[in-house]
Protein backbone atom coordinates (compact mmCIF):
# COMPACT_ATOMS: atom_id res chain seq x y z
CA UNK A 1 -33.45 -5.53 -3.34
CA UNK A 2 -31.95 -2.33 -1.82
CA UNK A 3 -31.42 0.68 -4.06
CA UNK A 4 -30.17 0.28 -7.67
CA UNK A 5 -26.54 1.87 -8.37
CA UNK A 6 -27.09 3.76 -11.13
CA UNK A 7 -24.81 3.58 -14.04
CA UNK A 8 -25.15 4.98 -18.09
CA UNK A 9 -25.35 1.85 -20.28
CA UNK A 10 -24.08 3.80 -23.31
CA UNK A 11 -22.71 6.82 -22.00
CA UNK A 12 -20.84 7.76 -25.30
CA UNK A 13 -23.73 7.66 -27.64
CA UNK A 14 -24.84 10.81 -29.73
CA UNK A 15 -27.66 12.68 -28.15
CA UNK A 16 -29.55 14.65 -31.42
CA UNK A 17 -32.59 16.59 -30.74
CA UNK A 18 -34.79 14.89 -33.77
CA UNK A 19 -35.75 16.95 -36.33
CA UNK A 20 -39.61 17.91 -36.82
CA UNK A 21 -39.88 15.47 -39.56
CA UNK A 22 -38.64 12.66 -37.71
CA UNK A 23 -40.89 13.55 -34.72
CA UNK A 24 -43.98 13.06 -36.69
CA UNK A 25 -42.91 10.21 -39.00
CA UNK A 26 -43.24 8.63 -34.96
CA UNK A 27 -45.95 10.07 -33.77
CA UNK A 28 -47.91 9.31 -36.79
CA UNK A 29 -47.47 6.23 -36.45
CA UNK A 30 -49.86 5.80 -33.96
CA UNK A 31 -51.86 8.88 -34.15
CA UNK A 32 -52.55 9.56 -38.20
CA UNK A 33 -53.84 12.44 -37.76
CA UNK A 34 -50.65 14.43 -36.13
CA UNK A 35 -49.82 17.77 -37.63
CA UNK A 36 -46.93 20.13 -36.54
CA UNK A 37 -44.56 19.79 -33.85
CA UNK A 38 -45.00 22.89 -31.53
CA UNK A 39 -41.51 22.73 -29.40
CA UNK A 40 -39.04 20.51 -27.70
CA UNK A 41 -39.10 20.36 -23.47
CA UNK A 42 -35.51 19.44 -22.16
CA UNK A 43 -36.63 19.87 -18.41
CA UNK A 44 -36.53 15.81 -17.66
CA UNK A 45 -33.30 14.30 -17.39
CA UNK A 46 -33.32 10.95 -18.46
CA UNK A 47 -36.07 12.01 -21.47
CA UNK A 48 -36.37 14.30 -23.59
CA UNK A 49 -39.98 15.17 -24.87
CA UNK A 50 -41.33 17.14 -27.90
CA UNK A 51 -45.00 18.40 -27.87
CA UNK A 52 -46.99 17.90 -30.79
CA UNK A 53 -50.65 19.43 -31.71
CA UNK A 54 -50.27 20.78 -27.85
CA UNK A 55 -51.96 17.26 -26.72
CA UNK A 56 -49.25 15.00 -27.73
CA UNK A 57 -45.88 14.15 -25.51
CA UNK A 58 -43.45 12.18 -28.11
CA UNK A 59 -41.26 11.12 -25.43
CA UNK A 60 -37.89 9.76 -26.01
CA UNK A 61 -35.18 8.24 -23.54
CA UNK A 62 -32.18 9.99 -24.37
CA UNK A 63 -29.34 7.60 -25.92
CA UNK A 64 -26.71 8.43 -23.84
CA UNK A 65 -28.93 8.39 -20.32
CA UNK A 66 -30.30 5.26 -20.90
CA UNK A 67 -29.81 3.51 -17.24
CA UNK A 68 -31.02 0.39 -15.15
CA UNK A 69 -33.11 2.84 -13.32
CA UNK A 70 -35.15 4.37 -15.80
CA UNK A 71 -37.44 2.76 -18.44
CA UNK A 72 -39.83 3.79 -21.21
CA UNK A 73 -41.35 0.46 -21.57
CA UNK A 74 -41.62 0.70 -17.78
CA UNK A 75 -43.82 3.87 -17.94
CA UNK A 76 -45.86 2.35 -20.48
CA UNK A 77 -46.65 -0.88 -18.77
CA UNK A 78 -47.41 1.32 -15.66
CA UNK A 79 -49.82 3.75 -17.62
CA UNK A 80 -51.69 0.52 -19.29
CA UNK A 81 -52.30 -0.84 -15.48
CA UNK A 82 -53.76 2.07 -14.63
CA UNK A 83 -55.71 2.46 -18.02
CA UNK A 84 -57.52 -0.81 -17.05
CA UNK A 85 -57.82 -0.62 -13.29
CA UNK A 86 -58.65 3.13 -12.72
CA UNK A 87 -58.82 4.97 -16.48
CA UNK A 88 -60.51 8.27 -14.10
CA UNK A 89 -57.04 8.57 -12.28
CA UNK A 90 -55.52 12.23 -14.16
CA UNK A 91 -52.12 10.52 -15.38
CA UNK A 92 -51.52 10.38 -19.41
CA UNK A 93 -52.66 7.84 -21.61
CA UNK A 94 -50.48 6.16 -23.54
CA UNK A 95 -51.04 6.64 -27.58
CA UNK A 96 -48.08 4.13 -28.84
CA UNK A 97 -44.59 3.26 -28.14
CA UNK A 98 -41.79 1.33 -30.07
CA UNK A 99 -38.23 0.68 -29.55
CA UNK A 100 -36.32 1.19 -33.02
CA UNK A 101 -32.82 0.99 -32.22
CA UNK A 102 -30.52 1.53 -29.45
CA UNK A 103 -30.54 5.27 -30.35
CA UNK A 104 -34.27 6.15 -30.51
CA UNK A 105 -36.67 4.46 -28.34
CA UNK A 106 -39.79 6.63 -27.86
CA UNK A 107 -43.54 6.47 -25.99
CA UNK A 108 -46.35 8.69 -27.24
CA UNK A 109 -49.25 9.46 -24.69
CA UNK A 110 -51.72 12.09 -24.34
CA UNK A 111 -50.13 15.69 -22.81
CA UNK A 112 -50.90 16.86 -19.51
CA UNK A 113 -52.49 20.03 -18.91
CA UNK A 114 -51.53 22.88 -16.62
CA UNK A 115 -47.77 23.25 -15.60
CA UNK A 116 -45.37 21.58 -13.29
CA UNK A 117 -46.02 22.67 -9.33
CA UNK A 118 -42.39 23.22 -9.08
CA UNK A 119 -42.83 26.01 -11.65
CA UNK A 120 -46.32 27.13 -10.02
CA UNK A 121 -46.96 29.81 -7.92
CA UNK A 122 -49.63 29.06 -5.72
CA UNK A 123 -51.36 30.46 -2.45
CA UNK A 124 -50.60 28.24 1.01
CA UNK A 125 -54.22 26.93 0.79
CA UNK A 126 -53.89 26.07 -2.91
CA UNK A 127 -50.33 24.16 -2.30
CA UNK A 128 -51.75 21.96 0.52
CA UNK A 129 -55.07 21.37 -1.46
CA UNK A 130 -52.63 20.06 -4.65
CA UNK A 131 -50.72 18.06 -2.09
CA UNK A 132 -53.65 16.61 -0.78
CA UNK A 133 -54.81 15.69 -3.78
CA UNK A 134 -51.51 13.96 -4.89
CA UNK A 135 -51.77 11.90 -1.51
CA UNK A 136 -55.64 11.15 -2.01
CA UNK A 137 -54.39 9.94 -5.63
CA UNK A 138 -51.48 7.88 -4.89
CA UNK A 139 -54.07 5.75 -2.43
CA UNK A 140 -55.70 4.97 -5.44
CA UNK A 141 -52.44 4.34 -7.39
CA UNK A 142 -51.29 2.15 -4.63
CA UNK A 143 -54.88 -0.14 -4.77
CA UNK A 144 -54.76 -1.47 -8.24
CA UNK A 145 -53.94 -5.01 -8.79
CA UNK A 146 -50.48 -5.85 -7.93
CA UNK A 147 -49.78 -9.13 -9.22
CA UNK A 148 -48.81 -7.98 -12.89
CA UNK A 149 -46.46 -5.67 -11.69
CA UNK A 150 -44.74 -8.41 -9.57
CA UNK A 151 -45.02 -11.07 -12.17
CA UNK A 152 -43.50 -8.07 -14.48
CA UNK A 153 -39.48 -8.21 -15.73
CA UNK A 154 -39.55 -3.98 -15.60
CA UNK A 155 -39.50 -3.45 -11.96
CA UNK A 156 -37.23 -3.44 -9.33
CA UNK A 157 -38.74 -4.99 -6.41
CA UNK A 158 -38.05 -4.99 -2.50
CA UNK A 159 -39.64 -8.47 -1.97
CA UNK A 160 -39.13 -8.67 2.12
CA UNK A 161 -38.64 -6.41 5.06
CA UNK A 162 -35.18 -6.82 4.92
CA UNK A 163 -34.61 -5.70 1.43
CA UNK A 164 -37.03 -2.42 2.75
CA UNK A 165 -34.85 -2.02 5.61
CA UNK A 166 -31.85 -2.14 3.45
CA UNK A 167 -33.00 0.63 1.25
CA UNK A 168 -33.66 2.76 4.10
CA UNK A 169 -30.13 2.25 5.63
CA UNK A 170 -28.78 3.72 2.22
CA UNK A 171 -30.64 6.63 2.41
CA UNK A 172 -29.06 7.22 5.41
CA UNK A 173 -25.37 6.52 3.60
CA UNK A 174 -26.70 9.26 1.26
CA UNK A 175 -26.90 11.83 3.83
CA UNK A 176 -23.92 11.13 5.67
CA UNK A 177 -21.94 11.35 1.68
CA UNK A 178 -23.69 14.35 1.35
CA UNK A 179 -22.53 16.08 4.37
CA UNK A 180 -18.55 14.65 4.28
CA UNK A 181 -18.62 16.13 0.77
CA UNK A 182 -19.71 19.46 1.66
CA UNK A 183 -17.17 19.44 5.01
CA UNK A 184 -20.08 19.65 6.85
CA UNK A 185 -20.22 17.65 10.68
CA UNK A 186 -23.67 15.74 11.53
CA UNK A 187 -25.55 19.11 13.63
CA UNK A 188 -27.87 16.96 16.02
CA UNK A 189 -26.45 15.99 19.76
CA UNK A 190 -27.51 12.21 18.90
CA UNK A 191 -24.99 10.75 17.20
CA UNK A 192 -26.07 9.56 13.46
CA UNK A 193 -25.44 5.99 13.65
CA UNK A 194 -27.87 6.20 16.85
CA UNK A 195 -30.14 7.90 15.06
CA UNK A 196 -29.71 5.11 12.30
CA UNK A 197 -29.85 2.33 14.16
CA UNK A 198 -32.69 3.16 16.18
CA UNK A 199 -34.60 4.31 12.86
CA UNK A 200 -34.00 0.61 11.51
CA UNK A 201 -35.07 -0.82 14.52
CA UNK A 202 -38.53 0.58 14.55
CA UNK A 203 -39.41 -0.80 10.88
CA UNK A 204 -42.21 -3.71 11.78
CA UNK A 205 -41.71 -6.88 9.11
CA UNK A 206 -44.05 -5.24 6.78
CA UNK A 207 -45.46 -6.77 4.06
CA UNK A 208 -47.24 -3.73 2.39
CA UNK A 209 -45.13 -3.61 -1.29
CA UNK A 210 -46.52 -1.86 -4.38
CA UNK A 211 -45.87 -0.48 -7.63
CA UNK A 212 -44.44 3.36 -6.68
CA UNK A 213 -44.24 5.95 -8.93
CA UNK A 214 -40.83 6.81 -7.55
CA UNK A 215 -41.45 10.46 -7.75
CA UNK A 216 -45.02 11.73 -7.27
CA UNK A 217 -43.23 15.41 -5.59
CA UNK A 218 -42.90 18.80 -6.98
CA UNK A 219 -41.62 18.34 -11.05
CA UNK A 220 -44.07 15.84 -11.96
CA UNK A 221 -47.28 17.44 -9.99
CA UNK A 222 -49.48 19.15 -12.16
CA UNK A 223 -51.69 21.82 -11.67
CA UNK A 224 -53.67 24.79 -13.34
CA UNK A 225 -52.05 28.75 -13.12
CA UNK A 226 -55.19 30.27 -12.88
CA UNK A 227 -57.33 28.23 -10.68
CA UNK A 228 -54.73 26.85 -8.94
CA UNK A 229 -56.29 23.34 -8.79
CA UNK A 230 -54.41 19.86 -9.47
CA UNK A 231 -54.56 18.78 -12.92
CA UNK A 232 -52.39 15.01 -12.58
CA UNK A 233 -49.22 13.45 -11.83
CA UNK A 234 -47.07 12.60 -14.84
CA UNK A 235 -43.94 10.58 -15.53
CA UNK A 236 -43.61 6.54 -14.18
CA UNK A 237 -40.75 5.88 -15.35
CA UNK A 238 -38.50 5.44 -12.76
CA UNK A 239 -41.13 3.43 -11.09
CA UNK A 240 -40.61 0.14 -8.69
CA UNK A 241 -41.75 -1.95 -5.95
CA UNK A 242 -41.38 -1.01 -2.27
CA UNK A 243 -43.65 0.53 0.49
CA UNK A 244 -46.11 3.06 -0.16
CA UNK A 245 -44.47 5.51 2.14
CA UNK A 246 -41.84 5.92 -0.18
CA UNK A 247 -44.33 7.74 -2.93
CA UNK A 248 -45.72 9.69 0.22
CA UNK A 249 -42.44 10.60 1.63
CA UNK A 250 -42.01 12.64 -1.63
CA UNK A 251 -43.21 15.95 -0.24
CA UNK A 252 -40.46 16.26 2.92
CA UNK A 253 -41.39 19.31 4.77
CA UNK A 254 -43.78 18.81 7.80
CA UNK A 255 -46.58 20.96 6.00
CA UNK A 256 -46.40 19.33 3.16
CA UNK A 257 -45.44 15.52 4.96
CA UNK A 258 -48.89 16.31 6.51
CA UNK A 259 -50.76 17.39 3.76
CA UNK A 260 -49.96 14.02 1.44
CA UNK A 261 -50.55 11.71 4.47
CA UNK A 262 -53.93 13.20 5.02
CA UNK A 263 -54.84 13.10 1.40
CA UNK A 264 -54.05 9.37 1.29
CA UNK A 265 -55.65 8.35 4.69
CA UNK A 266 -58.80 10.56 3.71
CA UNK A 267 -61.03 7.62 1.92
CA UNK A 268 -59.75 4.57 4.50
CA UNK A 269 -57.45 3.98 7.02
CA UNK A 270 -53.81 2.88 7.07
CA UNK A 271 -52.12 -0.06 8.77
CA UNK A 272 -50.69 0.15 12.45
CA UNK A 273 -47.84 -1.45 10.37
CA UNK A 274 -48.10 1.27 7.56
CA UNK A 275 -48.20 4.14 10.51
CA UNK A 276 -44.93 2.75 11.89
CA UNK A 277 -42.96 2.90 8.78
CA UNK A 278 -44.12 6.32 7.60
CA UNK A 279 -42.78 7.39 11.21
CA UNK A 280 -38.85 5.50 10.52
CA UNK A 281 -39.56 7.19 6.85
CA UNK A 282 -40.40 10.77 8.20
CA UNK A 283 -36.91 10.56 10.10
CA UNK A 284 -35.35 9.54 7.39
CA UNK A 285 -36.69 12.44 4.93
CA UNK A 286 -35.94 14.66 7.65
CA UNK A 287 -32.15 13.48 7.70
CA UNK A 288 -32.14 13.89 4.16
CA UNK A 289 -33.01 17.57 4.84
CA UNK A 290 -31.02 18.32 7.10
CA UNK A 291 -27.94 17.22 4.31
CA UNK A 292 -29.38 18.71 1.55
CA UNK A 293 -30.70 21.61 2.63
CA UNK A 294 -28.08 24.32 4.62
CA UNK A 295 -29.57 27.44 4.36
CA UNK A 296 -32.56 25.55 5.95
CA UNK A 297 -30.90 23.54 9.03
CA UNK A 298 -32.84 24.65 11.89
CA UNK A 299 -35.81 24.40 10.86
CA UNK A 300 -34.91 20.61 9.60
CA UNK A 301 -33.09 19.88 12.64
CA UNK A 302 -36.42 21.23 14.46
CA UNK A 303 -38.81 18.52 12.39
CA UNK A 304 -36.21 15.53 12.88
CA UNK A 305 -36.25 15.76 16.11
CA UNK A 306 -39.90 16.07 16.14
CA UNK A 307 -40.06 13.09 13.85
CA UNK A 308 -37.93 11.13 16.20
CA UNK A 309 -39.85 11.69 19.73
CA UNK A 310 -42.56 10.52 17.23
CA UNK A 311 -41.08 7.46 16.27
């Protein structure tokens, strides 16, 4: 399947921050021995999650964000795989979860430490070592058993090359939208559908699908203030199935491109197949850049059209 189109299922619904009470009537549920709420975090979009004991997330999918794209149960199923298959990997650990009504559906799991990278400030050494690490994880992630995922009714799933192909081509109708909204003109000297087309055409048929984590970039990397070290990845989900260079892809700059490709190659080898659609993905985080990011143009335009001599 190509990429979802995201709509709000219930748009209109109230969106109350619970009250303390009602925070630990859920959480106790599964963990008795709860005490005190310490505070509410309203950085996620779709969720909103309140810390209890300072090792508890009480996470809740916000009533009037609830969307095809994003699912609690989702996380949870994810989390359980990789509870079974690889319970070392740092990601949380789910505690409970239950769906009550349409207006509070919730997952507890275990809180994890350090803060967000995006929030981080961290030497050049210590950011490629955390985004090595992320890359050297997401192998890992990418290795479990794949069979319940596909046999699962939570994820969406590119099944064939064509559906892959077809999500790449949108990305590329993303940047395009971004740029006619902002009345900017395509910068490069080859034309954009060239660039498109011959992106496309350098996908091999892979077969290489897996559960993603969606996101595995900047918010939902986590890693210690003081020593500067990478504590986990959180938040699955927004998860679904496609090719692994779609998690890896999350870190866009070249430095940081090459940092998570060498943390995920660093135990075994990729696929010639693999190789050739990080390349048409490189070009097509690149693009992205170059759309998104203004104040930065030449130095995307300089990595696209590195990443296209190297496609």
């Amino acid at each position: 399947m190509s990429m979802l189109k995201e709509y709000y299922l219930q748009p209109n619904a109230p969106d109350a921050v619970l009250p303390e009470a009602e925070v630990l009537r859920c959480v106790r549920r599964f963990v008795p021995t709860a005490k005190a709420m310490t505070r509410v975090d309203e950085s996620g979009g779709e969720a909103r999650t309140y810390i209890v004991d300072e090792a508890i997330v009480l996470k809740v999918q916000r009533p009037q964000q609830v969307r095809v794209g994003t699912s609690l149960a989702r996380e949870v199923f994810f989390l359980n795989q990789l509870a079974a298959a690889a319970p070392d990997l740092p990601v949380p650990r789910v505690l409970g979860y239950n769906r009550e009504t349409n207006l509070l559906e919730y997952n507890i799991q275990t809180r994890m430490p350090g803060v967000a990278y995006a929030d981080a400030t961290l030497t050049p050494d210590a950011r490629h070592d955390v985004i090595f690490s992320v890359g050297r994880l997401l192998r890992r992630l990418h290795a479990i058993p794949q069979q319940p995922f596909h046999d699962s009714a939570h994820f969406p799933t590119d099944r064939t090359a064509a559906d892959f192909k077809r999500r790449l081509s949108e990305y590329f109708d993303v940047v395009i939208r971004r740029l006619e909204e902002n009345g900017r003109a395509w910068p490069l000297e080859i034309p954009f559908e060239t660039l498109r087309e011959r992106t496309l055409a350098a996908l091999p048929e892979s077969q290489e699908f897996r559960a993603l984590h969606s996101n595995p970039g900047p918010p939902h990397t986590f890693v210690d203030r003081s020593t500067e070290r990478f504590q986990g990845l959180i938040d699955f989900g927004d998860a679904y199935i496609s090719h692994p260079a779609l998690d890896v892809w999350r870190w866009r700059w070249p430095t940081e491109r090459a940092a998570a490709l060498a943390g995920y190659t660093a135990d075994s080898p990729v696929s010639e197949d693999f190789m050739r659609t990080w390349k048409a993905v490189a070009v097509a985080a690149s693009a992205i850049r170059v759309a998104f990011f203004p104040d930065r143009e030449d130095e995307a335009k300089r990595d696209l059209r590195q990443c296209l001599s190297d496609l």
